[in-house]
Protein backbone atom coordinates (compact mmCIF):
# COMPACT_ATOMS: atom_id res chain seq x y z
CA UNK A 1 114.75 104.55 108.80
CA UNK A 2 112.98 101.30 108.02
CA UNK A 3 115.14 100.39 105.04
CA UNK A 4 119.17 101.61 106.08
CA UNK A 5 120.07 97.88 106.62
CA UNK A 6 120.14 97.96 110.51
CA UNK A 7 117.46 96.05 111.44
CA UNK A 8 114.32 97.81 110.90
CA UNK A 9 112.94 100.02 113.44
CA UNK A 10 110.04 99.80 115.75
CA UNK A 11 107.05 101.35 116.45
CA UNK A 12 108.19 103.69 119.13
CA UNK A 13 111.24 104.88 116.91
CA UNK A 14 108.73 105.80 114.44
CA UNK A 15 106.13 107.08 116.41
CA UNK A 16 108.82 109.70 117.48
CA UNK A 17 109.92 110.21 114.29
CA UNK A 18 107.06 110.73 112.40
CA UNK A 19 105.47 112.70 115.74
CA UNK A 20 102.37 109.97 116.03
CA UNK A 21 101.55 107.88 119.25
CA UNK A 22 103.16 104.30 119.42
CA UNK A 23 99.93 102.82 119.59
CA UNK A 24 98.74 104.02 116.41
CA UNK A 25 101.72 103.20 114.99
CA UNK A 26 101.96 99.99 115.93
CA UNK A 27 98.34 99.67 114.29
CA UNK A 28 99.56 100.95 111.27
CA UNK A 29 102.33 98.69 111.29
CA UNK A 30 100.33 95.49 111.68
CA UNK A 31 98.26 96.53 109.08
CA UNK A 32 101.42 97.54 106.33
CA UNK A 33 102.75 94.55 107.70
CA UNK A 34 99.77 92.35 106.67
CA UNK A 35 99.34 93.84 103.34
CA UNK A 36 103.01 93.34 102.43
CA UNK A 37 104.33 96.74 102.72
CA UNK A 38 106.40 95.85 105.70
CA UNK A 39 108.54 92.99 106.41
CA UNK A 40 108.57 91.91 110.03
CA UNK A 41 112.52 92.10 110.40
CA UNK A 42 112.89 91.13 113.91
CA UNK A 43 110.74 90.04 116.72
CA UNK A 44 112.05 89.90 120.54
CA UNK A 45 109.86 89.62 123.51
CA UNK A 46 107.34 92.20 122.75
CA UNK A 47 109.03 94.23 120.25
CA UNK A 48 108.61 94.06 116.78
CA UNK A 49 111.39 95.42 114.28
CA UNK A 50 109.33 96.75 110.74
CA UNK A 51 111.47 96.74 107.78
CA UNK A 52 110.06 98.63 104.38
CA UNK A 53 110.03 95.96 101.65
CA UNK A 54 112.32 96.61 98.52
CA UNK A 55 109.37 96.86 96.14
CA UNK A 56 107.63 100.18 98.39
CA UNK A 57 111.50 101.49 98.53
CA UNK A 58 111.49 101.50 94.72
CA UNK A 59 107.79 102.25 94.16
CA UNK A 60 108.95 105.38 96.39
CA UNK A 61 112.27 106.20 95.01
């Protein structure tokens, strides 16, 4: 979801998808996004697009 080339996805998208709460989504977000996990793909207003970096989509693939 983070990584299909349309823009990322935030928090809420993948609080639903993953069946968490945004909130602690969004904390786990900051904190991928800090350690270089995530790539910030989008900010406007409020919300924050996450991308997955290409090095975790490898390391996962």
């Amino acid at each position: 979801m983070t990584y299909n080339g349309k823009g990322g996805a935030t928090a809420v998208k993948a609080a639903d998808f993953h069946g968490l709460t945004p909130q602690a989504t969004r904390r786990m977000a900051k904190k991928l996004a800090e350690h270089q996990l995530l790539l910030v793909a989008d900010v406007i207003g409020w919300t924050i697009k996450y991308r997955a970096t290409p090095h975790t989509v490898f390391s996962l693939s």
